[in-house]
Every structure is written in structure tokens, then in C-alpha cells.
C-alpha atoms as a PDB file:
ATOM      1  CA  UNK A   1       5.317  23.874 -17.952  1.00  0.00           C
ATOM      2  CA  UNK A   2       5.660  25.762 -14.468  1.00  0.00           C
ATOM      3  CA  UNK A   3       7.417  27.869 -13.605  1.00  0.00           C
ATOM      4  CA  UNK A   4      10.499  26.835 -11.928  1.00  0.00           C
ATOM      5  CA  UNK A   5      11.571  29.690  -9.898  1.00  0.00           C
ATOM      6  CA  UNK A   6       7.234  28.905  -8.579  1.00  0.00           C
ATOM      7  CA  UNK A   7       8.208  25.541  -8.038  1.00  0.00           C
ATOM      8  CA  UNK A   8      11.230  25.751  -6.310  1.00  0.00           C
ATOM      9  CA  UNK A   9      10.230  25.888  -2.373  1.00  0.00           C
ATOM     10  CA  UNK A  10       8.073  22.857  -3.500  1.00  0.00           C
ATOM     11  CA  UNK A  11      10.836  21.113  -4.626  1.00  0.00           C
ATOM     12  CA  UNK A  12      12.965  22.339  -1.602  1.00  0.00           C
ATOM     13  CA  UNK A  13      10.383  20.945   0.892  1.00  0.00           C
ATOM     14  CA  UNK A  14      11.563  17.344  -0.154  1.00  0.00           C
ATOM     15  CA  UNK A  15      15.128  17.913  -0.922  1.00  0.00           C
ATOM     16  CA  UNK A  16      15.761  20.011   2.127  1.00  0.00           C
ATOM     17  CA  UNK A  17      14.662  16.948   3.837  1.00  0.00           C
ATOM     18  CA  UNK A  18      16.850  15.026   2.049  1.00  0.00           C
ATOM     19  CA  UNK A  19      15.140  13.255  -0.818  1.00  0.00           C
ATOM     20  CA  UNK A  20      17.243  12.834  -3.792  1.00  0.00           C
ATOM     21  CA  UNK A  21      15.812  15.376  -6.727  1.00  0.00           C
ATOM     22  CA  UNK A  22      15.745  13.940  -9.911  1.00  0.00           C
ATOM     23  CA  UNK A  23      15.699  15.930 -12.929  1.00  0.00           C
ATOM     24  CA  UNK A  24      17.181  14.237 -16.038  1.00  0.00           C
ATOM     25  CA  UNK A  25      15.789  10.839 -17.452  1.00  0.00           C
ATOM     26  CA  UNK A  26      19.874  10.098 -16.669  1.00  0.00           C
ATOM     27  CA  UNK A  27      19.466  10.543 -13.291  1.00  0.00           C
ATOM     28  CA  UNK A  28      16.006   8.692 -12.870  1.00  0.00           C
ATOM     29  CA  UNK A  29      17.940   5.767 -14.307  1.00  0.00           C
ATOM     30  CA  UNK A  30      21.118   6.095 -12.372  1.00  0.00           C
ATOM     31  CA  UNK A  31      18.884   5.984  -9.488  1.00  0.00           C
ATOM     32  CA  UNK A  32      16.088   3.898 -10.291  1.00  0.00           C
ATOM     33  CA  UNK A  33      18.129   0.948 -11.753  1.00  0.00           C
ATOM     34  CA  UNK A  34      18.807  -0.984  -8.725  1.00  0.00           C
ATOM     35  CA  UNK A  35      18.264  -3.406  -6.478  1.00  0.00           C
ATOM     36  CA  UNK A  36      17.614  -1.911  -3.277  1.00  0.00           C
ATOM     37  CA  UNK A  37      14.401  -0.377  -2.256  1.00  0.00           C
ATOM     38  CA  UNK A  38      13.968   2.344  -3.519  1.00  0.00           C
ATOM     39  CA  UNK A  39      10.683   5.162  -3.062  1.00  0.00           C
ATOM     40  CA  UNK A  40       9.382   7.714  -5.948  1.00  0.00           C
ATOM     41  CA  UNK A  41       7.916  10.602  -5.052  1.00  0.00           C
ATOM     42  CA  UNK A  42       5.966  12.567  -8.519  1.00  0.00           C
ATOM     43  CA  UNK A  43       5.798  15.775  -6.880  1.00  0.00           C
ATOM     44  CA  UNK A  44       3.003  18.335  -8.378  1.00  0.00           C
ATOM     45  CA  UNK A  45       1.969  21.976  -7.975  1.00  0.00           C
ATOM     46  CA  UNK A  46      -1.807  21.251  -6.949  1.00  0.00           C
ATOM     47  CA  UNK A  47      -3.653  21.704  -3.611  1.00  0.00           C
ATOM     48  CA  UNK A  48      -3.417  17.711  -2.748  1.00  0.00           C
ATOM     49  CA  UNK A  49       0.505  17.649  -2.791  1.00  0.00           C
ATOM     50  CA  UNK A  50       1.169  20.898  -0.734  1.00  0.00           C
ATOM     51  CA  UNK A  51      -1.664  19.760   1.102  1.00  0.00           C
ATOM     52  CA  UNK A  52      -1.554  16.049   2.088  1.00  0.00           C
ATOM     53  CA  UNK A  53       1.443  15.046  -0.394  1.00  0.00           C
ATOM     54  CA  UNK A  54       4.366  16.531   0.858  1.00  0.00           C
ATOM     55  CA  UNK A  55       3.605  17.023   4.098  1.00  0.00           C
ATOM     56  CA  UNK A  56       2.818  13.495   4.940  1.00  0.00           C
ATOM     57  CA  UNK A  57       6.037  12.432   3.335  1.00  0.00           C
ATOM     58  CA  UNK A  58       7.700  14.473   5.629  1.00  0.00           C
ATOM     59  CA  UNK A  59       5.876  13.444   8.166  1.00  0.00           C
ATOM     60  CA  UNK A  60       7.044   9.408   7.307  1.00  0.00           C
ATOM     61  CA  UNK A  61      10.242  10.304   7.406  1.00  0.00           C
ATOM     62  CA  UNK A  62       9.876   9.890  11.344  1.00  0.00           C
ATOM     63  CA  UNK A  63       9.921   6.420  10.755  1.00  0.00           C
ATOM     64  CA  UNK A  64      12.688   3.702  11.736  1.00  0.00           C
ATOM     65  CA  UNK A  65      13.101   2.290   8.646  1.00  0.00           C
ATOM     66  CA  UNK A  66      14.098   4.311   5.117  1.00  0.00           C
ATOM     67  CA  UNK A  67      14.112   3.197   1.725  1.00  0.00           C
ATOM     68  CA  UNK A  68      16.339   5.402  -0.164  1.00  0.00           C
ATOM     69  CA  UNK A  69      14.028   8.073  -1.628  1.00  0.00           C
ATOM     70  CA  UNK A  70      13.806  10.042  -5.109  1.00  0.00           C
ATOM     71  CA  UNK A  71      11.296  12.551  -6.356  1.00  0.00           C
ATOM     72  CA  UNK A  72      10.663  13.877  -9.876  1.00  0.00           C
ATOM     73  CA  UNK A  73       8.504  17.028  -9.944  1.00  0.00           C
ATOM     74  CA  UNK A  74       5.609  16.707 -13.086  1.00  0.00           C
ATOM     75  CA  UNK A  75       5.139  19.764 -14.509  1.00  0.00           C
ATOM     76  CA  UNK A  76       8.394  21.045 -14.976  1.00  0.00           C
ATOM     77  CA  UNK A  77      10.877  18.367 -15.297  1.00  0.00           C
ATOM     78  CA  UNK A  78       8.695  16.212 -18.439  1.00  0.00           C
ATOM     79  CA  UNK A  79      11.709  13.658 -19.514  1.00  0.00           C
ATOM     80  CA  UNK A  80      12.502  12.998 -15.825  1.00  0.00           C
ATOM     81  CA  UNK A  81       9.194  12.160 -15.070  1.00  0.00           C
ATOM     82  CA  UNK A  82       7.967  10.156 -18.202  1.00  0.00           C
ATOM     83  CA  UNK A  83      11.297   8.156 -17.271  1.00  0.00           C
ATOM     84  CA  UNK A  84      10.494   7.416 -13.853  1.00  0.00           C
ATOM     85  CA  UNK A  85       6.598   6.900 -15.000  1.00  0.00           C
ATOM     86  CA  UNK A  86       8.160   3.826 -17.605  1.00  0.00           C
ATOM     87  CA  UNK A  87       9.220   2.446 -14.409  1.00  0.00           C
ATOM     88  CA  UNK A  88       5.879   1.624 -12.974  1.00  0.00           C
ATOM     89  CA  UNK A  89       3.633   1.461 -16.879  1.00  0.00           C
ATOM     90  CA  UNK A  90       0.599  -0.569 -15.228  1.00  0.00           C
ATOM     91  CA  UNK A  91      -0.148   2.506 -13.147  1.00  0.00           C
ATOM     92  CA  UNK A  92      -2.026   5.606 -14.950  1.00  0.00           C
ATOM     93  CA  UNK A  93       0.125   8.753 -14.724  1.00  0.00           C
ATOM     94  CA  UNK A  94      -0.991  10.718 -12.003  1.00  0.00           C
ATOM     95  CA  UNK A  95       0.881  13.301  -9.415  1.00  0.00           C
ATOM     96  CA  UNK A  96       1.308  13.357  -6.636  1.00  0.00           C
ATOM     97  CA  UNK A  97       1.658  10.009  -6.215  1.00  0.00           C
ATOM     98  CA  UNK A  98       4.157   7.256  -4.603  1.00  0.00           C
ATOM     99  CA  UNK A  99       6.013   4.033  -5.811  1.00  0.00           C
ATOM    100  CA  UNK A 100       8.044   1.965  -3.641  1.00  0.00           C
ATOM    101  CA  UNK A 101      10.469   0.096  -5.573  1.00  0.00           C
ATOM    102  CA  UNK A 102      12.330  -3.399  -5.326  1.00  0.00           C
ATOM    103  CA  UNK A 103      14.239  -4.685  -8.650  1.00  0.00           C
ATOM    104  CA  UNK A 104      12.063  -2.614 -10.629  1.00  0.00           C
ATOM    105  CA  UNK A 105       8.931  -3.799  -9.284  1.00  0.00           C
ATOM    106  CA  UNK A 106       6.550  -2.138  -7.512  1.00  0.00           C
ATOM    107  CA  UNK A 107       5.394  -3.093  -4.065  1.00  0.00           C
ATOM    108  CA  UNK A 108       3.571  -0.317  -3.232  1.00  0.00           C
ATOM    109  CA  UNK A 109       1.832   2.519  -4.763  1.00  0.00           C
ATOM    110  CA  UNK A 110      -0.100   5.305  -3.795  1.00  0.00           C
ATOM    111  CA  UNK A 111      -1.588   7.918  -6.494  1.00  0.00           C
ATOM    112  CA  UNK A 112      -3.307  10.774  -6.632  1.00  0.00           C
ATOM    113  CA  UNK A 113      -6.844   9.854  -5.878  1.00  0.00           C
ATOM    114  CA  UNK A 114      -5.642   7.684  -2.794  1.00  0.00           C
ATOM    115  CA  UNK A 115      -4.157  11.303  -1.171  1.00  0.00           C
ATOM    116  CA  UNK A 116      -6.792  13.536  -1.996  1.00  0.00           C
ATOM    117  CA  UNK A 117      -8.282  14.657   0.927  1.00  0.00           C
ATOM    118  CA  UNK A 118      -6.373  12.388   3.228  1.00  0.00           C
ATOM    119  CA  UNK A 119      -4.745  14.805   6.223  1.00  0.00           C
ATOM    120  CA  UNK A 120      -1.108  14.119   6.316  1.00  0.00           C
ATOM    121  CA  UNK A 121      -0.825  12.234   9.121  1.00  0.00           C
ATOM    122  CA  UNK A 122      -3.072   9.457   7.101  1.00  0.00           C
ATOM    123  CA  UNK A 123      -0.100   9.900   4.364  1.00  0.00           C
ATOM    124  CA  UNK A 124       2.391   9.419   6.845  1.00  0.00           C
ATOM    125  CA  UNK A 125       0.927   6.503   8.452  1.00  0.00           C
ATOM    126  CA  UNK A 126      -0.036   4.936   5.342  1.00  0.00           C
ATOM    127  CA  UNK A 127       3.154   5.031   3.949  1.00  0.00           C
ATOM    128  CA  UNK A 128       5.019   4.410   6.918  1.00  0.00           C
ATOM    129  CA  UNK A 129       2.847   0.747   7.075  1.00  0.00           C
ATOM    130  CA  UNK A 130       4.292   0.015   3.247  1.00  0.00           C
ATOM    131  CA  UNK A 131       7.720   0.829   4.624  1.00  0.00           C
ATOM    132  CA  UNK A 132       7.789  -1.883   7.871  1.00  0.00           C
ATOM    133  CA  UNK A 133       5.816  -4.044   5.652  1.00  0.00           C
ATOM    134  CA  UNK A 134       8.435  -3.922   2.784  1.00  0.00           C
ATOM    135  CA  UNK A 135      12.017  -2.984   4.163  1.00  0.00           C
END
């Protein structure tokens, strides 16, 4: 497990851009179980999410149209995670990575191997394609 008091400024870097922080498996289902589009960010500690990760979400947040948006951070908050992970089983665990929701069914994902080494303006416009394609 990390650190948390490490983790916390990458953890702030969503939420102080307002992205919903999920830590309990109570709040992943609070949030999760609905029918509105919804987007999951599994934060991580490694080079990829500081890297391209975060910083291309951030960068999609530019964009006219929003799902609502949640992130669980692996590494530090397990039971969160492993809840929002039963949410999307046909996908291998991996973090970073990127679900976007609708009645419990994904309609987009992005994991870790499609960020790595993407610059975060790829991210962004990757993401921000799913989003006019799906909202």
C-alpha cells in the first residue's frame, strides 16, 4: 500500500478539478449504480498516470460535454478499487486506466497500455472523442 500522505497531491490533481474521489466500496456503489453516464478514473502512482494519465484528463475536461466523473486511486484505497474493477470484470485490472459508464455497461475504455507513452493531449483528445461520441 502507498503511502497516503505520498499520494495525496495525486489524488488532489483530480479532485481539485472536481472529480468525485471515491474511497469506500460504499461510495463506488452509491456512485456507480446509476443510470447516467458516468466516467472512472483508476488513478496510480507510476510515471504513465502523472505523466499522460492525469494530465490528459485534465486536459478533457475542456470539453463541452461532461459525464459525471469518479476516480478510485489503486494502491491505496484496495476495496474501493476492486469494487469499481467488478464493475467493468471483462477488462484485466490495470491503472491508470478509464471506463465510461452507461447502466453499468461500458462504452468506452481506455487502460494502461493504451496511455503509456501517449502525450496528454492524445489522452485528452482521445477521451474527449468517447465523450461527443457517447453523451
Amino acid at each position: 500500500m502507498y503511502d497516503p500522505d505520498m499520494t495525496s497531491p495525486m489524488r488532489e490533481e483530480l479532485t481539485s478539478n472536481g472529480i468525485q474521489d471515491l474511497r469506500t466500496p460504499e461510495d463506488v456503489d452509491k456512485a456507480l449504480k446509476t443510470k447516467d453516464n458516468i466516467f472512472v478514473i483508476v488513478n496510480s502512482v507510476c510515471g504513465c498516470g502523472a505523466g499522460s494519465a492525469r494530465p490528459g484528463i485534465i486536459l478533457a475536461l475542456k470539453n463541452k460535454k461532461l459525464p459525471k466523473m469518479v476516480t478510485v486511486f489503486a494502491g491505496v484505497d484496495y476495496e474501493a478499487v476492486d469494487k469499481a474493477r467488478s464493475y467493468f470484470p471483462e477488462y484485466p485490472p490495470t491503472s491508470p486506466s478509464f471506463f465510461l459508464l452507461k447502466n453499468n455497461k461500458v462504452l468506452f475504455a481506455m487502460q494502461r497500455q493504451d496511455i503509456l507513452g501517449k502525450p496528454p493531449e492524445l489522452v485528452a483528445e482521445i477521451v474527449t472523442e468517447a465523450f461527443n461520441k457517447f453523451l
